[in-house]
PDB file of N, CA and C in Angstrom:
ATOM      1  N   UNK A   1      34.078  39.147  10.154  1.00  0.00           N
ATOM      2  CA  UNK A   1      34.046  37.771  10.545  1.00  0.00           C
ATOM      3  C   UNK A   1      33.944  36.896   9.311  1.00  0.00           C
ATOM      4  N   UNK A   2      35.283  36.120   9.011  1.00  0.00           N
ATOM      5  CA  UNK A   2      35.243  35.061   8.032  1.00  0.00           C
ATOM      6  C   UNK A   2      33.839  34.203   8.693  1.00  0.00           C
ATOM      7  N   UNK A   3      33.627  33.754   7.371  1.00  0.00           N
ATOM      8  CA  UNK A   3      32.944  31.997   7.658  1.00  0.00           C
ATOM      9  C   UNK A   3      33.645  30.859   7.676  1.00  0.00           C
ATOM     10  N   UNK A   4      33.429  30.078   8.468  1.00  0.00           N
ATOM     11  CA  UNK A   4      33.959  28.833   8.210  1.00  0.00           C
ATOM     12  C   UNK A   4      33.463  27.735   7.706  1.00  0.00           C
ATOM     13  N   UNK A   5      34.025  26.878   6.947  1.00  0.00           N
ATOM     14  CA  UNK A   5      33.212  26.247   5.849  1.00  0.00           C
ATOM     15  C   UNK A   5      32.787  24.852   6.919  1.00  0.00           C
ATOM     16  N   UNK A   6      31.717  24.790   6.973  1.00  0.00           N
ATOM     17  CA  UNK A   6      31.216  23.325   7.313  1.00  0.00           C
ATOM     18  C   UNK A   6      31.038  21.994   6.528  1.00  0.00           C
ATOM     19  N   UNK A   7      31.764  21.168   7.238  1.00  0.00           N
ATOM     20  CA  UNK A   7      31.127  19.663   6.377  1.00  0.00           C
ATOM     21  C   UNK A   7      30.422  18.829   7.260  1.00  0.00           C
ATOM     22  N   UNK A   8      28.870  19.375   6.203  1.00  0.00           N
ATOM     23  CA  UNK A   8      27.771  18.778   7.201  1.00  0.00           C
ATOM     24  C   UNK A   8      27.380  17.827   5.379  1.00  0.00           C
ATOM     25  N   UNK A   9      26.959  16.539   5.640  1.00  0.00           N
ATOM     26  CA  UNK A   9      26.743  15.609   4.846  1.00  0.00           C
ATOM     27  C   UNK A   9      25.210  15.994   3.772  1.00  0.00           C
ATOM     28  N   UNK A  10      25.216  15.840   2.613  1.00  0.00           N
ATOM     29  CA  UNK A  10      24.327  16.245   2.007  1.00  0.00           C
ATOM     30  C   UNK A  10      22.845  15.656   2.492  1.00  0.00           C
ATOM     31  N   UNK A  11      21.212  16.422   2.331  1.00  0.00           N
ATOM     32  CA  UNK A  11      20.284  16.361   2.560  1.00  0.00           C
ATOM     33  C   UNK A  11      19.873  14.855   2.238  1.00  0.00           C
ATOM     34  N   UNK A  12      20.730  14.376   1.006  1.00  0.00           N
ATOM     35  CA  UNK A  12      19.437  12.951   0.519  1.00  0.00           C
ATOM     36  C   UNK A  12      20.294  11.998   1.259  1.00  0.00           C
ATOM     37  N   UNK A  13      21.273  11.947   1.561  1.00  0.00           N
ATOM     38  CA  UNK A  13      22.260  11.105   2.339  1.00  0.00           C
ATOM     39  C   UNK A  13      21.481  10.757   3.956  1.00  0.00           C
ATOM     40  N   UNK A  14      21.576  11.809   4.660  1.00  0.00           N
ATOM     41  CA  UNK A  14      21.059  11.636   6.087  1.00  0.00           C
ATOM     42  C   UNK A  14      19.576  10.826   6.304  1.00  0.00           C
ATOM     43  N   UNK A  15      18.490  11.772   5.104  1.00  0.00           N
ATOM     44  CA  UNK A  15      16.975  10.946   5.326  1.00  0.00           C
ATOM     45  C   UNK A  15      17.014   9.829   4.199  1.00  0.00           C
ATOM     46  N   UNK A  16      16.555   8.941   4.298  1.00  0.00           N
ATOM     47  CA  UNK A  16      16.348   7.977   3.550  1.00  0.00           C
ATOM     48  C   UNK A  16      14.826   8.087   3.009  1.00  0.00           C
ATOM     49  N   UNK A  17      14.594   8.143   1.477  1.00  0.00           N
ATOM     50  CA  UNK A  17      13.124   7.595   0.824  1.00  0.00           C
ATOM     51  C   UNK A  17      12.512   6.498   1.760  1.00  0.00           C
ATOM     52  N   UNK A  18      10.999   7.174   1.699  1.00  0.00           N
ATOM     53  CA  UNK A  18      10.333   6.189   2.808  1.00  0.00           C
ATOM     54  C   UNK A  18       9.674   5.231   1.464  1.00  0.00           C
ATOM     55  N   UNK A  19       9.472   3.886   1.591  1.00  0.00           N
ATOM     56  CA  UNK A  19       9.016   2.968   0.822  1.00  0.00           C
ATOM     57  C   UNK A  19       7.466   3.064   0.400  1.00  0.00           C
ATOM     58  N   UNK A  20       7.314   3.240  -0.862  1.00  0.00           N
ATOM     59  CA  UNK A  20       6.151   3.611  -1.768  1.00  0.00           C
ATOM     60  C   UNK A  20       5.036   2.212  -0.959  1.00  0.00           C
ATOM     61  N   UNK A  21       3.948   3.150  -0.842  1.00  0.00           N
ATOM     62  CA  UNK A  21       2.856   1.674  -0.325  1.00  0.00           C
ATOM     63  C   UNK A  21       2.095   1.856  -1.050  1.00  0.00           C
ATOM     64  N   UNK A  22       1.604   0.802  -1.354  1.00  0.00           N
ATOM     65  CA  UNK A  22      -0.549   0.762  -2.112  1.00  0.00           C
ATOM     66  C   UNK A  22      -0.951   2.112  -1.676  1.00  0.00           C
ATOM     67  N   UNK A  23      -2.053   2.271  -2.349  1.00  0.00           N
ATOM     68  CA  UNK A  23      -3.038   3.244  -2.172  1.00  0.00           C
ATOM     69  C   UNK A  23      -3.640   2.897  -0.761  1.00  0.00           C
ATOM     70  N   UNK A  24      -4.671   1.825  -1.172  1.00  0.00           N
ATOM     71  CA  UNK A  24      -5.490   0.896  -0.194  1.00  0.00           C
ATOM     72  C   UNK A  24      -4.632  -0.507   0.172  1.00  0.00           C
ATOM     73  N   UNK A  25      -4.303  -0.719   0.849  1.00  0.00           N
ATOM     74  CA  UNK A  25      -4.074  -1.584   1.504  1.00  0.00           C
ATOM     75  C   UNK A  25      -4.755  -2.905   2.097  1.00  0.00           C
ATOM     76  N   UNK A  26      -5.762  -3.011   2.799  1.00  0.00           N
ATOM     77  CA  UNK A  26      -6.942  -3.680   3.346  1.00  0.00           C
ATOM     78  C   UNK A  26      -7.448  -4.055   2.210  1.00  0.00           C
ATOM     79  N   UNK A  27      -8.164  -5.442   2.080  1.00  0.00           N
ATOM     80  CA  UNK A  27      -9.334  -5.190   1.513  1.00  0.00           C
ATOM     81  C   UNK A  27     -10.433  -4.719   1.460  1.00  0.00           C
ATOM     82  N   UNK A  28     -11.091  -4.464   2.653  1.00  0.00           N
ATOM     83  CA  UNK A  28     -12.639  -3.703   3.283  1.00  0.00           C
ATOM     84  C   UNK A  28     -12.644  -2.222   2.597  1.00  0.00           C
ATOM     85  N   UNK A  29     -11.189  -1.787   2.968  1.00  0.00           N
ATOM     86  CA  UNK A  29     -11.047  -0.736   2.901  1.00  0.00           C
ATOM     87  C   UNK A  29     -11.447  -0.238   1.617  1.00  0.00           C
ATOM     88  N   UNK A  30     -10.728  -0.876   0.645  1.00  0.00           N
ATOM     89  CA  UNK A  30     -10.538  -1.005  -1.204  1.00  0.00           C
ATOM     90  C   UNK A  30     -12.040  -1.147  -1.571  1.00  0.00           C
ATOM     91  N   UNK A  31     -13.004  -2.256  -1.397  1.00  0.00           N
ATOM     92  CA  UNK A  31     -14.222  -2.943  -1.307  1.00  0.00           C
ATOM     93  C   UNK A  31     -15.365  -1.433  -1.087  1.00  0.00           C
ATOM     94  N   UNK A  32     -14.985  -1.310   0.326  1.00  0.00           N
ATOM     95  CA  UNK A  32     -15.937   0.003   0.331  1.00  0.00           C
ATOM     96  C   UNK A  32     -15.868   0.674  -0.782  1.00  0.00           C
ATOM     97  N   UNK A  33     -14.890   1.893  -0.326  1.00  0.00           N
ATOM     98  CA  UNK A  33     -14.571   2.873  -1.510  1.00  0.00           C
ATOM     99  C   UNK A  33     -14.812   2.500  -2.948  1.00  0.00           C
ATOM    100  N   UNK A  34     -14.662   1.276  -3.325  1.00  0.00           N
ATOM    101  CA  UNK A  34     -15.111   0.939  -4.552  1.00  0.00           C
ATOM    102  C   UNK A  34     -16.425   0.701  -5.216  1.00  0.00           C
ATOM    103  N   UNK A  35     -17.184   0.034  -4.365  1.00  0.00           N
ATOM    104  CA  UNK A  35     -18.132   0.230  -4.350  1.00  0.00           C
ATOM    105  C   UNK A  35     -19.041   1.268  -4.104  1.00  0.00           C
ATOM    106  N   UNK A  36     -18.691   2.342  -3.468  1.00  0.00           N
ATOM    107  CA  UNK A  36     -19.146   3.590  -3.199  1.00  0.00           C
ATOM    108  C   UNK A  36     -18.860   4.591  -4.331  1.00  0.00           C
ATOM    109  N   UNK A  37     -17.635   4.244  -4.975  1.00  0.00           N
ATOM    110  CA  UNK A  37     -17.566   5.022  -5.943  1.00  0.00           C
ATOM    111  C   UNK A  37     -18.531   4.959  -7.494  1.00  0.00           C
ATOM    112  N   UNK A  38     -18.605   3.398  -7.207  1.00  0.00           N
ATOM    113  CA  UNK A  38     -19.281   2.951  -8.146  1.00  0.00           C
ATOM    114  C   UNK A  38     -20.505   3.237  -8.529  1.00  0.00           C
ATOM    115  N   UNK A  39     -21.024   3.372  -6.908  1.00  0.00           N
ATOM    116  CA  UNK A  39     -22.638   4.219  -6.807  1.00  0.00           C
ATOM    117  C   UNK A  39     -22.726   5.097  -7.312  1.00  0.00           C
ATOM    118  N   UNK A  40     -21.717   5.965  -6.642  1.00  0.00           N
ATOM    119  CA  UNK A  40     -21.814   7.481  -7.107  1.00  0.00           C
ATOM    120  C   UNK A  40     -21.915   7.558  -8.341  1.00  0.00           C
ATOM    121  N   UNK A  41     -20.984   7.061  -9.294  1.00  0.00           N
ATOM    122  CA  UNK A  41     -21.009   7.373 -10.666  1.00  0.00           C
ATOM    123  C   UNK A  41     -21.991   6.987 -11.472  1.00  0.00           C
ATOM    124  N   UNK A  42     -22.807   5.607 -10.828  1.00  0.00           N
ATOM    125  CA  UNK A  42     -24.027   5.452 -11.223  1.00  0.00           C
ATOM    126  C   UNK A  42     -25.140   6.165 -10.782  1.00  0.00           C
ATOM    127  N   UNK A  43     -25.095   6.836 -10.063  1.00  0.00           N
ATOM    128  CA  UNK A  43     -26.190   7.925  -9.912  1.00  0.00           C
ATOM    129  C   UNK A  43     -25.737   9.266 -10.225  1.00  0.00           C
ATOM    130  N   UNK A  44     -24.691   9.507 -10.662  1.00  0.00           N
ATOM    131  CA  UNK A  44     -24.433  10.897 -11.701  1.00  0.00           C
ATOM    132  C   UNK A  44     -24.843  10.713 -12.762  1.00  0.00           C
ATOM    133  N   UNK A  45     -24.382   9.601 -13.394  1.00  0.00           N
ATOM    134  CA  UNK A  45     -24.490   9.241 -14.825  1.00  0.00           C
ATOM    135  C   UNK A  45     -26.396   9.012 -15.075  1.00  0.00           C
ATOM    136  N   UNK A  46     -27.092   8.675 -14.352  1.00  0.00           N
ATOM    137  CA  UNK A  46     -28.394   8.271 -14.661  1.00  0.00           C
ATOM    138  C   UNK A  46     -28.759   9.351 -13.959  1.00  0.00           C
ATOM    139  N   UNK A  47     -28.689  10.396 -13.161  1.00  0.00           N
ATOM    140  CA  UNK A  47     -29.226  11.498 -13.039  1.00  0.00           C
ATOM    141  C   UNK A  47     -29.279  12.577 -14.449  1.00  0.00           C
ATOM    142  N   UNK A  48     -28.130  12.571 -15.247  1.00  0.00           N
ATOM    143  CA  UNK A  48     -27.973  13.178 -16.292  1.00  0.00           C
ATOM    144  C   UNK A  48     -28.596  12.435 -17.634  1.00  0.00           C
ATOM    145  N   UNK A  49     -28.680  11.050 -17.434  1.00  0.00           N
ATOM    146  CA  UNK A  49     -29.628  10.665 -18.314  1.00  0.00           C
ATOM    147  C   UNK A  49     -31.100  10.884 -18.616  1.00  0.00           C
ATOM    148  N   UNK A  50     -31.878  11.333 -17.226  1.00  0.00           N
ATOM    149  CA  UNK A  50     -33.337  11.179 -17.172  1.00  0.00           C
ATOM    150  C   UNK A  50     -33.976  12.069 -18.259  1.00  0.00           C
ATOM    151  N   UNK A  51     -33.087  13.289 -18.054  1.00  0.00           N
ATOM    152  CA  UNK A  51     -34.119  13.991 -19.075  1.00  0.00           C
ATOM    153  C   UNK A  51     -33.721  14.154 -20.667  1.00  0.00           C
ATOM    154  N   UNK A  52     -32.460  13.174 -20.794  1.00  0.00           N
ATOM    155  CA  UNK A  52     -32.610  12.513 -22.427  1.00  0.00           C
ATOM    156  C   UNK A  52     -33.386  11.702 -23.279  1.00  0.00           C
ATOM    157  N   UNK A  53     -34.063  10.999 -21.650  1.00  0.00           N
ATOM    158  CA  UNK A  53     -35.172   9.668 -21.810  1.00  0.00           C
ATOM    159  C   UNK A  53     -36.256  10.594 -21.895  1.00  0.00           C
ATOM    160  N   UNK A  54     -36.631  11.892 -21.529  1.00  0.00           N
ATOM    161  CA  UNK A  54     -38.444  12.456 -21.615  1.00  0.00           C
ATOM    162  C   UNK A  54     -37.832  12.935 -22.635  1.00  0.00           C
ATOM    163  N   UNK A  55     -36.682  13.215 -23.768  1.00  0.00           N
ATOM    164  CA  UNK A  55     -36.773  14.204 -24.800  1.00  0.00           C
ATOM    165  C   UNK A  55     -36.146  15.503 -25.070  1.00  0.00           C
ATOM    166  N   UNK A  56     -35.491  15.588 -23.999  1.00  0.00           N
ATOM    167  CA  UNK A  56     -34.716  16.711 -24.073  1.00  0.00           C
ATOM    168  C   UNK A  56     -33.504  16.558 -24.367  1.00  0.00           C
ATOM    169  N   UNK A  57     -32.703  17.345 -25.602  1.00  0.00           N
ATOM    170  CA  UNK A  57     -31.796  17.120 -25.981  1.00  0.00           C
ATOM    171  C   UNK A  57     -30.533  17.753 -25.156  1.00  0.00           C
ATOM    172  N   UNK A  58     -29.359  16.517 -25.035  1.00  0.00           N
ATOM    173  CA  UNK A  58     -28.639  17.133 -24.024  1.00  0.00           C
ATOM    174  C   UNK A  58     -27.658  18.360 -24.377  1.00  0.00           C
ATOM    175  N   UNK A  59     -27.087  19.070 -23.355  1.00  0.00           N
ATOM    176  CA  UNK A  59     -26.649  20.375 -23.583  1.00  0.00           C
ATOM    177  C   UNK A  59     -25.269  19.787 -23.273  1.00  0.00           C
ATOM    178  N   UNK A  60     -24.421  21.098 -23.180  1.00  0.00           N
ATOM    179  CA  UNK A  60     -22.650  20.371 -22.710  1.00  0.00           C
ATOM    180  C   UNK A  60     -22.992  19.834 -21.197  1.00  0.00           C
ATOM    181  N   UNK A  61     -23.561  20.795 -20.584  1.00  0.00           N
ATOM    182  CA  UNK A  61     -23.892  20.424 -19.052  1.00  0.00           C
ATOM    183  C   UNK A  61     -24.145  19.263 -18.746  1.00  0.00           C
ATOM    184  N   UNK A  62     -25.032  18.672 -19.664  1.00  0.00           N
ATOM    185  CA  UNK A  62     -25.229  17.152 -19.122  1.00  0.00           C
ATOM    186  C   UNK A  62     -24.637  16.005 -20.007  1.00  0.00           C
ATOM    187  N   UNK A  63     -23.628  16.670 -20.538  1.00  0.00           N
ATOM    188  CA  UNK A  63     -22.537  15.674 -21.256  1.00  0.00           C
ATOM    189  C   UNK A  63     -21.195  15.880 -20.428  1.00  0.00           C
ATOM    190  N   UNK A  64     -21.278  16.581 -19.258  1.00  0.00           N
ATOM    191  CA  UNK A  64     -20.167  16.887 -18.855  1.00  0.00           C
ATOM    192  C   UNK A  64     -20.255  16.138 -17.741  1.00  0.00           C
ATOM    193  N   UNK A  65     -21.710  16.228 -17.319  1.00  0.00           N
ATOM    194  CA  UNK A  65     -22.259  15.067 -15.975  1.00  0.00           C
ATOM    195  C   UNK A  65     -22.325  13.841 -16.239  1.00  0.00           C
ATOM    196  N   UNK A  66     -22.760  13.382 -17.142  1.00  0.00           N
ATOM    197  CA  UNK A  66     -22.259  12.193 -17.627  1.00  0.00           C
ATOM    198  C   UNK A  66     -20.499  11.662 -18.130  1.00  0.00           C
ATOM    199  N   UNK A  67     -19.999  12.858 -18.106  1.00  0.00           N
ATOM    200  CA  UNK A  67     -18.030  12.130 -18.189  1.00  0.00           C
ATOM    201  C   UNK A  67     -17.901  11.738 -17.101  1.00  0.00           C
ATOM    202  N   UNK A  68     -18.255  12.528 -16.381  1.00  0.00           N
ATOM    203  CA  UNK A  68     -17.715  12.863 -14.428  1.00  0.00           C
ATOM    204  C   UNK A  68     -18.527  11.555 -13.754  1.00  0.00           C
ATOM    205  N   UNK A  69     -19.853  11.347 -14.200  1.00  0.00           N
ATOM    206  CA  UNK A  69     -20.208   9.796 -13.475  1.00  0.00           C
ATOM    207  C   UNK A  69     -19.702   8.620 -13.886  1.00  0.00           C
ATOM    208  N   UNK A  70     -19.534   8.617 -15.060  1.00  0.00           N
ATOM    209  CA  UNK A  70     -18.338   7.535 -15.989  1.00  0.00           C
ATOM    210  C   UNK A  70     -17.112   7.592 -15.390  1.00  0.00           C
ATOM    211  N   UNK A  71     -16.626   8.559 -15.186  1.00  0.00           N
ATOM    212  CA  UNK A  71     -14.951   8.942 -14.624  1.00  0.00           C
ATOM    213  C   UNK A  71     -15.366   8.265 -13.215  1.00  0.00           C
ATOM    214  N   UNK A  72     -15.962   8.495 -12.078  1.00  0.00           N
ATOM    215  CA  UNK A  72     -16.124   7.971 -10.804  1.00  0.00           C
ATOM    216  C   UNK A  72     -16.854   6.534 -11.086  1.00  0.00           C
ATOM    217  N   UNK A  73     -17.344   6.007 -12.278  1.00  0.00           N
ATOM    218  CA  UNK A  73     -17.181   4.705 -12.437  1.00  0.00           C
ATOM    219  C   UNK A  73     -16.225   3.851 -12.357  1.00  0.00           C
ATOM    220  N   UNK A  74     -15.749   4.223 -13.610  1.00  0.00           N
ATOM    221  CA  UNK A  74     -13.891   3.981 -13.947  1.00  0.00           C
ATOM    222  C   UNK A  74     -12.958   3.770 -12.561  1.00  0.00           C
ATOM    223  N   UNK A  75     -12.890   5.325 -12.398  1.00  0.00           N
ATOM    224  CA  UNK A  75     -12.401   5.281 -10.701  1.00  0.00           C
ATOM    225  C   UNK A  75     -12.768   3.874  -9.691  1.00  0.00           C
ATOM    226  N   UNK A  76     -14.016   3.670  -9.319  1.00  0.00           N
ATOM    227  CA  UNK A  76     -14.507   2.621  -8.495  1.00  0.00           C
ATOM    228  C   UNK A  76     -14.363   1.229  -8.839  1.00  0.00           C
ATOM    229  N   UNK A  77     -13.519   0.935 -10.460  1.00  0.00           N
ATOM    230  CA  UNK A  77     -13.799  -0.593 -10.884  1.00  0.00           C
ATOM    231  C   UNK A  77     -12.116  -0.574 -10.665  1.00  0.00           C
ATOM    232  N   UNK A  78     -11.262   0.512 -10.579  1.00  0.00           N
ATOM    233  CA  UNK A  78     -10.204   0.515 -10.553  1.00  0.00           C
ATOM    234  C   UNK A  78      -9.281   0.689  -9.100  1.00  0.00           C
ATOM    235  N   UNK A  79     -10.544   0.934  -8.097  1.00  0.00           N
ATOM    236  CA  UNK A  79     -10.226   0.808  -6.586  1.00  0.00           C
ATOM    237  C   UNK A  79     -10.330  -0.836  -6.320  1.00  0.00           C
ATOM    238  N   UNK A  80     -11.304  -1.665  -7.215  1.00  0.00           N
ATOM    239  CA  UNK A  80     -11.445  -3.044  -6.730  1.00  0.00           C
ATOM    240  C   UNK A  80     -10.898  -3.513  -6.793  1.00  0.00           C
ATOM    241  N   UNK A  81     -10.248  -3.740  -8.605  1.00  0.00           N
ATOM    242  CA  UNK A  81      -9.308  -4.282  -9.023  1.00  0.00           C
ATOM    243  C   UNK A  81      -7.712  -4.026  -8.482  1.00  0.00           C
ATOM    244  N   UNK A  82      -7.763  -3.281  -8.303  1.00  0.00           N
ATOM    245  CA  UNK A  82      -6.211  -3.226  -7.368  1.00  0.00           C
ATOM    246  C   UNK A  82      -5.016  -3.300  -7.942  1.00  0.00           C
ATOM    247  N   UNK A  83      -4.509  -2.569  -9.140  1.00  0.00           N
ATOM    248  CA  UNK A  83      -3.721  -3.330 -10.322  1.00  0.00           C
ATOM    249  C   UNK A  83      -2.205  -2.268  -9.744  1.00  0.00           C
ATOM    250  N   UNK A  84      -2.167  -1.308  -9.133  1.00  0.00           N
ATOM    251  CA  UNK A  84      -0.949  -1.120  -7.977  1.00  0.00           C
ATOM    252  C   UNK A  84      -0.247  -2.119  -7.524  1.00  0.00           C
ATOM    253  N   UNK A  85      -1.502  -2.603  -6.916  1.00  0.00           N
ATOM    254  CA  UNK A  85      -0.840  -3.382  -5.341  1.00  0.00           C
ATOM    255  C   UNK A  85      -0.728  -4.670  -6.286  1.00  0.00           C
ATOM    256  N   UNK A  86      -0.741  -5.161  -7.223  1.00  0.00           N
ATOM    257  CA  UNK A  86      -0.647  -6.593  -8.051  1.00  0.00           C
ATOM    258  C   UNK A  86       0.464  -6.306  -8.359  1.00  0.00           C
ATOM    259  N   UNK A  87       1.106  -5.183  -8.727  1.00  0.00           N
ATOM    260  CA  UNK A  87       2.191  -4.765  -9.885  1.00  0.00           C
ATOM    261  C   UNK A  87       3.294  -5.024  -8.582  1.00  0.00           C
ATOM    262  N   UNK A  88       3.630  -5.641  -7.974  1.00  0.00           N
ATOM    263  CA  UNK A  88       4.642  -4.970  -6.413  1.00  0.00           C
ATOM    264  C   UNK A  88       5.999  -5.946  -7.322  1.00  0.00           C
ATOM    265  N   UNK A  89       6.735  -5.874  -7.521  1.00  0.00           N
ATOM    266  CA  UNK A  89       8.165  -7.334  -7.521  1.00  0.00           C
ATOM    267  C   UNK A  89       7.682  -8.465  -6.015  1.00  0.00           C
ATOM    268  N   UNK A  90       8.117  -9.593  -6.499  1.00  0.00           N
ATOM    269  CA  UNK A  90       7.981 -10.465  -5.513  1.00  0.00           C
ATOM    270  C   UNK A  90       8.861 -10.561  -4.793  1.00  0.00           C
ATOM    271  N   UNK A  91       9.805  -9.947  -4.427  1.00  0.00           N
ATOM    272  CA  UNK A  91      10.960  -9.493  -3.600  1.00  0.00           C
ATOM    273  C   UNK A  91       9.818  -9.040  -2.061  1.00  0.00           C
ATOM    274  N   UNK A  92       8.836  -7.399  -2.748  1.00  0.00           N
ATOM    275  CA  UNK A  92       8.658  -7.064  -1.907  1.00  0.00           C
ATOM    276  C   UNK A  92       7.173  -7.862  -1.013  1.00  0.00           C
ATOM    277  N   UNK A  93       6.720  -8.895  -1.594  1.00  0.00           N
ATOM    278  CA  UNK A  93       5.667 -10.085  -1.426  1.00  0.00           C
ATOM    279  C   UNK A  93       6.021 -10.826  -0.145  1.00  0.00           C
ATOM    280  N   UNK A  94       7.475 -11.240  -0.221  1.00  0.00           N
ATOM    281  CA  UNK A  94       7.961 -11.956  -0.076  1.00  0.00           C
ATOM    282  C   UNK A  94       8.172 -12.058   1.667  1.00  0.00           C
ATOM    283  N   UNK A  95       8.427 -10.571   2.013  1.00  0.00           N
ATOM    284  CA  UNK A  95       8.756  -9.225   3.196  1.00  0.00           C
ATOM    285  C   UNK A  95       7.403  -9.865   4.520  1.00  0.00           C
TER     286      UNK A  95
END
């Protein structure tokens, strides 16, 4: 049994790219999470501080807890600010 050749239209042709959205969308939404993140990283970061303040010199461990509460800082000032959803063309503003 030959095959017969089909002309069925290529894969990117038929589905169309679905349109890139914000992360967060809402503000509440953004607001929370940002602020929550913000906590968090402030209570990693000053959990790993306490026992630099009685004298104990820190190890990698608590230089590593302190990136990671800084990093979920970072993270949380960068859920507020929203610099995605600012960046859009005013084309798509406009919609």
């Amino acid at each position: 049994m030959a095959a017969t050749p089909t002309s069925s239209p290529p894969a990117s042709a038929s589905a169309a790219a679905p349109a890139k959205s914000p992360l967060m969308d809402c503000l509440s939404c953004r607001l929370l999470s940002g602020a929550g993140l913000l906590g968090a990283g402030g209570y990693v970061y000053w959990t790993a501080r306490r026992p630099m303040k009685q004298g104990f010199s820190p190890g990698p461990g608590t230089i590593l807890q302190m990136v990671v509460g800084i990093s979920f800082a970072c993270w949380g000032l960068v859920m507020l600010m929203d610099p995605v959803g600012k960046s859009r063309p005013i084309e798509s503003k406009k919609q």
